[in-house]
Protein backbone atom coordinates (compact mmCIF):
# COMPACT_ATOMS: atom_id res chain seq x y z
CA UNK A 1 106.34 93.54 110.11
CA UNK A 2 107.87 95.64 106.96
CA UNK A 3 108.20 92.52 104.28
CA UNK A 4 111.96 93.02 102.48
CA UNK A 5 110.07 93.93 99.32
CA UNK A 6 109.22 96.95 101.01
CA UNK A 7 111.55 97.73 103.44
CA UNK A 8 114.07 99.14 100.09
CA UNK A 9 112.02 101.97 100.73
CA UNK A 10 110.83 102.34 104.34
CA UNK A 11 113.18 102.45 107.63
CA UNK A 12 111.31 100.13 109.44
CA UNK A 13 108.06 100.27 112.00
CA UNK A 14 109.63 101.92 115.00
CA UNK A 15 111.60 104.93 116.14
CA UNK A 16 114.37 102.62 117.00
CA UNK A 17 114.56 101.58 114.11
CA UNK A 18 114.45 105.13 112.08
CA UNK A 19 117.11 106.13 114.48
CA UNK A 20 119.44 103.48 113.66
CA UNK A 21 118.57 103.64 110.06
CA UNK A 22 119.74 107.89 110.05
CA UNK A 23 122.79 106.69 112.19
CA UNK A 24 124.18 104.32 109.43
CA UNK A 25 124.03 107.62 106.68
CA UNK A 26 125.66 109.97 108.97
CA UNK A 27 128.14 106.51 108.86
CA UNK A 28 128.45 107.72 105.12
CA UNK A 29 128.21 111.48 105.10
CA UNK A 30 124.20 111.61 104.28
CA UNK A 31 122.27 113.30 106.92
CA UNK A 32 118.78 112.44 107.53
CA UNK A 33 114.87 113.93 107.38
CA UNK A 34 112.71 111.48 109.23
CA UNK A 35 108.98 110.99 108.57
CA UNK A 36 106.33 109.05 110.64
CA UNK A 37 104.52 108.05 108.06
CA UNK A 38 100.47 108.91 107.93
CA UNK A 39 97.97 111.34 106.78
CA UNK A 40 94.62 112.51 106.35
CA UNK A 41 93.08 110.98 109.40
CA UNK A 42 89.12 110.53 110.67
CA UNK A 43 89.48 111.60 114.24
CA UNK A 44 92.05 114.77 115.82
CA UNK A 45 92.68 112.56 118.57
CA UNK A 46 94.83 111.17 115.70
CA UNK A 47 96.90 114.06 114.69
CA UNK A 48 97.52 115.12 118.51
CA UNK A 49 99.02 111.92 118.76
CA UNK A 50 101.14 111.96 115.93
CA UNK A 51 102.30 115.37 117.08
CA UNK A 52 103.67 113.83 120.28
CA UNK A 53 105.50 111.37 118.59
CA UNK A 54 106.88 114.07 116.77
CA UNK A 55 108.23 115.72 119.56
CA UNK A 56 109.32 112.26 121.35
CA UNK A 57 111.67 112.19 118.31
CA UNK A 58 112.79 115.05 118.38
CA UNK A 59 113.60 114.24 121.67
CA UNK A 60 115.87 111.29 120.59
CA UNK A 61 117.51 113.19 117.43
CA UNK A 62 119.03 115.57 119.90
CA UNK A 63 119.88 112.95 122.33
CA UNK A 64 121.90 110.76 119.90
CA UNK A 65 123.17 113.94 118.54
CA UNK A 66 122.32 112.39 114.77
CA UNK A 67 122.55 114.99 111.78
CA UNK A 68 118.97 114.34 110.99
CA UNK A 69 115.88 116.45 111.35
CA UNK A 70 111.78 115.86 110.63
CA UNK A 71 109.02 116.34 108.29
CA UNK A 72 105.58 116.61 108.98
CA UNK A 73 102.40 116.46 106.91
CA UNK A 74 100.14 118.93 107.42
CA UNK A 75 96.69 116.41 106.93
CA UNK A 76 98.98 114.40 109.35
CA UNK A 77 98.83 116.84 112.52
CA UNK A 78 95.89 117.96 112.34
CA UNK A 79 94.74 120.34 109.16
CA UNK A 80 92.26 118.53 108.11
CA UNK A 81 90.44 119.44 111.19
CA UNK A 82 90.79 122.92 110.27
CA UNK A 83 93.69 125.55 109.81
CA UNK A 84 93.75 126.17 113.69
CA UNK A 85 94.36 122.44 114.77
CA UNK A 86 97.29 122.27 112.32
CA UNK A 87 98.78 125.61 113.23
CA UNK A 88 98.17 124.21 117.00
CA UNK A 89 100.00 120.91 116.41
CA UNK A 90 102.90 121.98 113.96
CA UNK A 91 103.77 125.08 116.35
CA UNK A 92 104.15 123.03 119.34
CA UNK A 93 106.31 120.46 117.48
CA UNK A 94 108.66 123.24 115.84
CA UNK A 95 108.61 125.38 119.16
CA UNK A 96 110.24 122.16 120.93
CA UNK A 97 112.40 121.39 118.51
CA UNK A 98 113.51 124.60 117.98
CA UNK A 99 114.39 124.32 122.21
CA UNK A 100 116.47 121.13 121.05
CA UNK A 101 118.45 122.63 117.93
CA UNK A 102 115.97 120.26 115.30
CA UNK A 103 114.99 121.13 112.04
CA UNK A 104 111.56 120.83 111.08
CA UNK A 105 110.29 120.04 107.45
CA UNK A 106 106.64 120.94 106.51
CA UNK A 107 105.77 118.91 103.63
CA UNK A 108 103.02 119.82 100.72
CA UNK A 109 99.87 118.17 100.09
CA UNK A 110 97.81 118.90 96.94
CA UNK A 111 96.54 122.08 95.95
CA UNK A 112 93.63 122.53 98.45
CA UNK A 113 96.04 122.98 101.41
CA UNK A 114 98.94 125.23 100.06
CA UNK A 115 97.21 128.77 101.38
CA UNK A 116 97.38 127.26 104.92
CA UNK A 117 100.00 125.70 104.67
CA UNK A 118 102.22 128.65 103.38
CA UNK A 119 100.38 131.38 106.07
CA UNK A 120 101.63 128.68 109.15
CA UNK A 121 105.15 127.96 107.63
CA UNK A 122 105.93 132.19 107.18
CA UNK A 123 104.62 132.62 110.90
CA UNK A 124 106.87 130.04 111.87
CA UNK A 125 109.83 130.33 110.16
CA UNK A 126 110.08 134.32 111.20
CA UNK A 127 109.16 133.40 114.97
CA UNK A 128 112.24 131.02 114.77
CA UNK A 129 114.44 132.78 112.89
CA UNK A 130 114.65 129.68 109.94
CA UNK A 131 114.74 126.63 112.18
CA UNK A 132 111.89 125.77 109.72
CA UNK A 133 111.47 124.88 106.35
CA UNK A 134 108.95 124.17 103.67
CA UNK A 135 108.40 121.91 100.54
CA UNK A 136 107.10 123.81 97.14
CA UNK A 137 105.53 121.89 94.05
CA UNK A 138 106.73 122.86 90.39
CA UNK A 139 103.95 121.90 89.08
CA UNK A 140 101.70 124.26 90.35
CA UNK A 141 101.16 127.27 87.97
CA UNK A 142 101.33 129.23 90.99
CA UNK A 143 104.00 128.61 92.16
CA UNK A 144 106.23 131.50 90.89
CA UNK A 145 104.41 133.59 92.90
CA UNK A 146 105.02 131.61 96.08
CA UNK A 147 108.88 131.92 95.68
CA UNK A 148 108.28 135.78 95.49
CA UNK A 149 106.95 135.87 98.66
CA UNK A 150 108.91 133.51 100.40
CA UNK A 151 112.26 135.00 98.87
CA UNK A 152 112.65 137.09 102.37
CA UNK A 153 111.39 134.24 104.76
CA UNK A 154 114.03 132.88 106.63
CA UNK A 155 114.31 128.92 106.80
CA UNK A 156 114.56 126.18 103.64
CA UNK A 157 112.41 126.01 100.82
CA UNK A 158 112.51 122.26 99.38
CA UNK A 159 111.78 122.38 95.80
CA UNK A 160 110.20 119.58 94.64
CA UNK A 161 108.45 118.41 90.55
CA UNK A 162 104.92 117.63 92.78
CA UNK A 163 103.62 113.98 93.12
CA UNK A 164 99.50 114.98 93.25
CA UNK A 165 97.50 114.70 90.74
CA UNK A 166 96.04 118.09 89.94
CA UNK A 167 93.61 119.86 87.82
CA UNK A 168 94.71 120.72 84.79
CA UNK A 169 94.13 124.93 84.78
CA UNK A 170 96.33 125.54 88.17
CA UNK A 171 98.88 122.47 87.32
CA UNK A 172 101.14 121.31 84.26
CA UNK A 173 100.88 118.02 83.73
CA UNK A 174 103.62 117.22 80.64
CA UNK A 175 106.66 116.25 82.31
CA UNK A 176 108.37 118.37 79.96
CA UNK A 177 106.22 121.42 80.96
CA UNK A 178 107.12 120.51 84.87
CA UNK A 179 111.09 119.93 83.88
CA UNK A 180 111.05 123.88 82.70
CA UNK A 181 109.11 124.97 85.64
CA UNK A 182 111.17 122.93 87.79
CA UNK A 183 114.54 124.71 85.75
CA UNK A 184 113.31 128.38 85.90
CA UNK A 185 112.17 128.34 89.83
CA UNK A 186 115.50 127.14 90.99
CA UNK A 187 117.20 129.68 88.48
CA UNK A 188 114.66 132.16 90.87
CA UNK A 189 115.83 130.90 94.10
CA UNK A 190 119.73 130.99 93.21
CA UNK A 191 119.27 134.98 92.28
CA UNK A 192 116.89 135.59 94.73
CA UNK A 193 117.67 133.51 98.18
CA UNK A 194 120.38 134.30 99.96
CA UNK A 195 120.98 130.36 100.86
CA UNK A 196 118.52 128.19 101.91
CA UNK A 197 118.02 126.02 98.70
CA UNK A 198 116.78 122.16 98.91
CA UNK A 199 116.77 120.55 95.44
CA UNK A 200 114.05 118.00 95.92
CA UNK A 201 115.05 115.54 92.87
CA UNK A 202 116.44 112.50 92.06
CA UNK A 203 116.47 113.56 88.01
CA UNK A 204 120.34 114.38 87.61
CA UNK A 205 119.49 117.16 85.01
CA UNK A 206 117.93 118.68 87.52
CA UNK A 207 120.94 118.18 90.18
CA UNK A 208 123.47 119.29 87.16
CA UNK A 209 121.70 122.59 87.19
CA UNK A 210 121.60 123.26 90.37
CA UNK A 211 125.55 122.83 90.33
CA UNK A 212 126.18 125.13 87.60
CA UNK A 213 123.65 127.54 89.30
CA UNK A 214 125.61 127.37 92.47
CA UNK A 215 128.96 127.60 90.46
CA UNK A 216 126.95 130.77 89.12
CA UNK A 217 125.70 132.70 91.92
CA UNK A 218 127.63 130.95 95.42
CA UNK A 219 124.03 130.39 96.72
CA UNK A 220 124.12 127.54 99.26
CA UNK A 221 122.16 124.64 98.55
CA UNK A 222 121.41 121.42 99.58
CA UNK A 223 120.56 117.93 97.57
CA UNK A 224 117.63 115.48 99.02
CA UNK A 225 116.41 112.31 97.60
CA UNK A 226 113.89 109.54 99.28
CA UNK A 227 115.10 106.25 100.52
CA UNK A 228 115.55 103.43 98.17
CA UNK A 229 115.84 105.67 95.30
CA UNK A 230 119.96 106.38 93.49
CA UNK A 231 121.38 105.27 96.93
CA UNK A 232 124.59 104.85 94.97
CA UNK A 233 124.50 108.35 94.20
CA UNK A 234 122.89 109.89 96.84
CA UNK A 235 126.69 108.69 98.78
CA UNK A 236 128.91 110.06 95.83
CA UNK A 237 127.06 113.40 96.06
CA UNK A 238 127.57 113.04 99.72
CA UNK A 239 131.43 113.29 99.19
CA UNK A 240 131.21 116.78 97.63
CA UNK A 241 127.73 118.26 99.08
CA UNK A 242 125.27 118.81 101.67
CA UNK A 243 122.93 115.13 101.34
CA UNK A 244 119.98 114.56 102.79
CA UNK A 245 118.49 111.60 102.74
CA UNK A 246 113.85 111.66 103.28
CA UNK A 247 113.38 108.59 105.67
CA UNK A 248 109.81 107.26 106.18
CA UNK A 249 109.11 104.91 109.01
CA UNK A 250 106.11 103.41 110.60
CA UNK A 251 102.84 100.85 110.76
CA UNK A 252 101.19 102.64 108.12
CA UNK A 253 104.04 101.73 105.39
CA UNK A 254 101.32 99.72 102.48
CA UNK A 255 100.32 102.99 101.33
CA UNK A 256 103.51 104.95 100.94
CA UNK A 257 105.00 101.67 99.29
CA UNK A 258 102.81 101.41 96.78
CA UNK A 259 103.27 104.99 95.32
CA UNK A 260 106.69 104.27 95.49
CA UNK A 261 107.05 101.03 93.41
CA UNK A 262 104.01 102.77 90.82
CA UNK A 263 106.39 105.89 90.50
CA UNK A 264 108.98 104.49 88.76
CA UNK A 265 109.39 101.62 86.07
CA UNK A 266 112.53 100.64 88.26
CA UNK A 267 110.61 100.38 91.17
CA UNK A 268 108.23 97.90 89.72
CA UNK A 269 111.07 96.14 88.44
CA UNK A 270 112.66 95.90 91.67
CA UNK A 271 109.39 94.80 93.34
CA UNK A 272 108.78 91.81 90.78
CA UNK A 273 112.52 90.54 90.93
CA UNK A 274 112.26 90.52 94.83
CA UNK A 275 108.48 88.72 94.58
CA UNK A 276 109.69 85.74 92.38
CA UNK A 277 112.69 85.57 94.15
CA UNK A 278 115.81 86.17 91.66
């Protein structure tokens, strides 16, 4: 069982209960990206399971006829097995969902994965015509030249600051360095996508730019923020924009929960206040 310290930021250990969880946003005009939670596993038997639960959900999304879609790791379903196994997993997952009208989110790992991950997510996303999209790190020095190619893919592109820690000569690693990376790529995709745009960010600077971008150019974007972080605000944006809401769910919640609470000093606050009890 998810203790109430940690369920803040988890939707529970089932399906049922990720399902119920994405049917109380659409309640408030937030849609939702679910997320089995789990990663990097020691046998593929692993990630071929995962993969069908994937798909089971999918299943349910489209039968409750929720405004949510998924996200998928790519150590998750397979790719640490080898480029193959994670093309094999992922393209069965977004091949079904694309048969059910689902949205499928590939999320980033660190650096050593983003070749792989990029070559399976432009196959995809021109085989369905977009019913696929992808996460990209700012903080990656590279990653300039990933918007240039993915500029004509169709689908979403999620940007996102980056949570791994990375060597320093492919990453920045000031937060003020990342903040201007984070600015000039989403100036990039406003001039250069014709829609498509996920502002990964709960930093309202960033979310004021990407207004005033928007205001600029009339590219279409979208806002999306985890659970348990500006919940508040993530329903007042909801009022004017397109909200998404990430939604991790799951046994394999310690993990995730503790990168949560050491992200932010208002996590940790939270998490002490809720131990001692006021």
């Amino acid at each position: 069982m998810i203790p109430p310290i940690a369920s803040k930021f988890v939707a529970g250990e089932t399906e049922a209960t990720a399902l119920d969880h994405a049917r109380k946003l659409n309640e408030r005009g937030v849609k939702a990206i679910l997320n089995l939670l789990g990663e990097h596993y020691a046998e593929r038997a692993e990630a071929d399971a995962d993969a069908d639960v994937y798909i089971d959900l999918v299943d349910e999304i489209a039968a409750a006829n929720l405004d949510a879609c998924i996200s998928v790791k790519p150590s998750q379903v397979g790719l640490d097995f080898g480029a193959d196994v994670f093309s094999e997993n992922v393209t069965r997952i977004v091949d079904h969902a694309a048969a059910k009208g689902v949205f499928v989110w590939i999320d980033m790992e660190d650096h050593t994965t983003t070749d792989d991950t990029l070559d399976v997510f432009c196959e995809l996303a021109r085989k369905h015509e977009g019913g696929v999209g992808l996460a990209i790190q700012a903080n990656l020095k590279r990653t300039r030249e990933d918007l240039a190619r993915l500029a004509d893919v169709p689908g979403k592109i999620r940007l996102v600051k980056g949570a791994y820690d990375e060597p320093t000569e492919i990453a920045y690693k000031d937060k003020a360095a990342v903040n201007r990376a984070y600015k000039e790529y989403l100036k990039f995709m406003f001039e250069s996508f014709e829609g498509g745009i996920a502002v990964g960010s709960h930093d309202p600077e960033m979310i004021a730019y990407a207004k005033e971008l928007h205001d600029e150019y009339g590219t279409d974007f979208e806002i999306q923020m985890l659970m348990g972080v500006r919940t508040d605000a993530q329903y007042d944006l909801a009022d004017e924009y397109e909200m998404w809401q990430y939604v991790p769910y799951g046994d394999r919640w310690a993990q995730y929960f503790y990168r949560r609470v050491m992200e932010r000093k208002e996590n940790v606050l939270f998490a002490v206040r809720a131990i001692v009890g006021r």
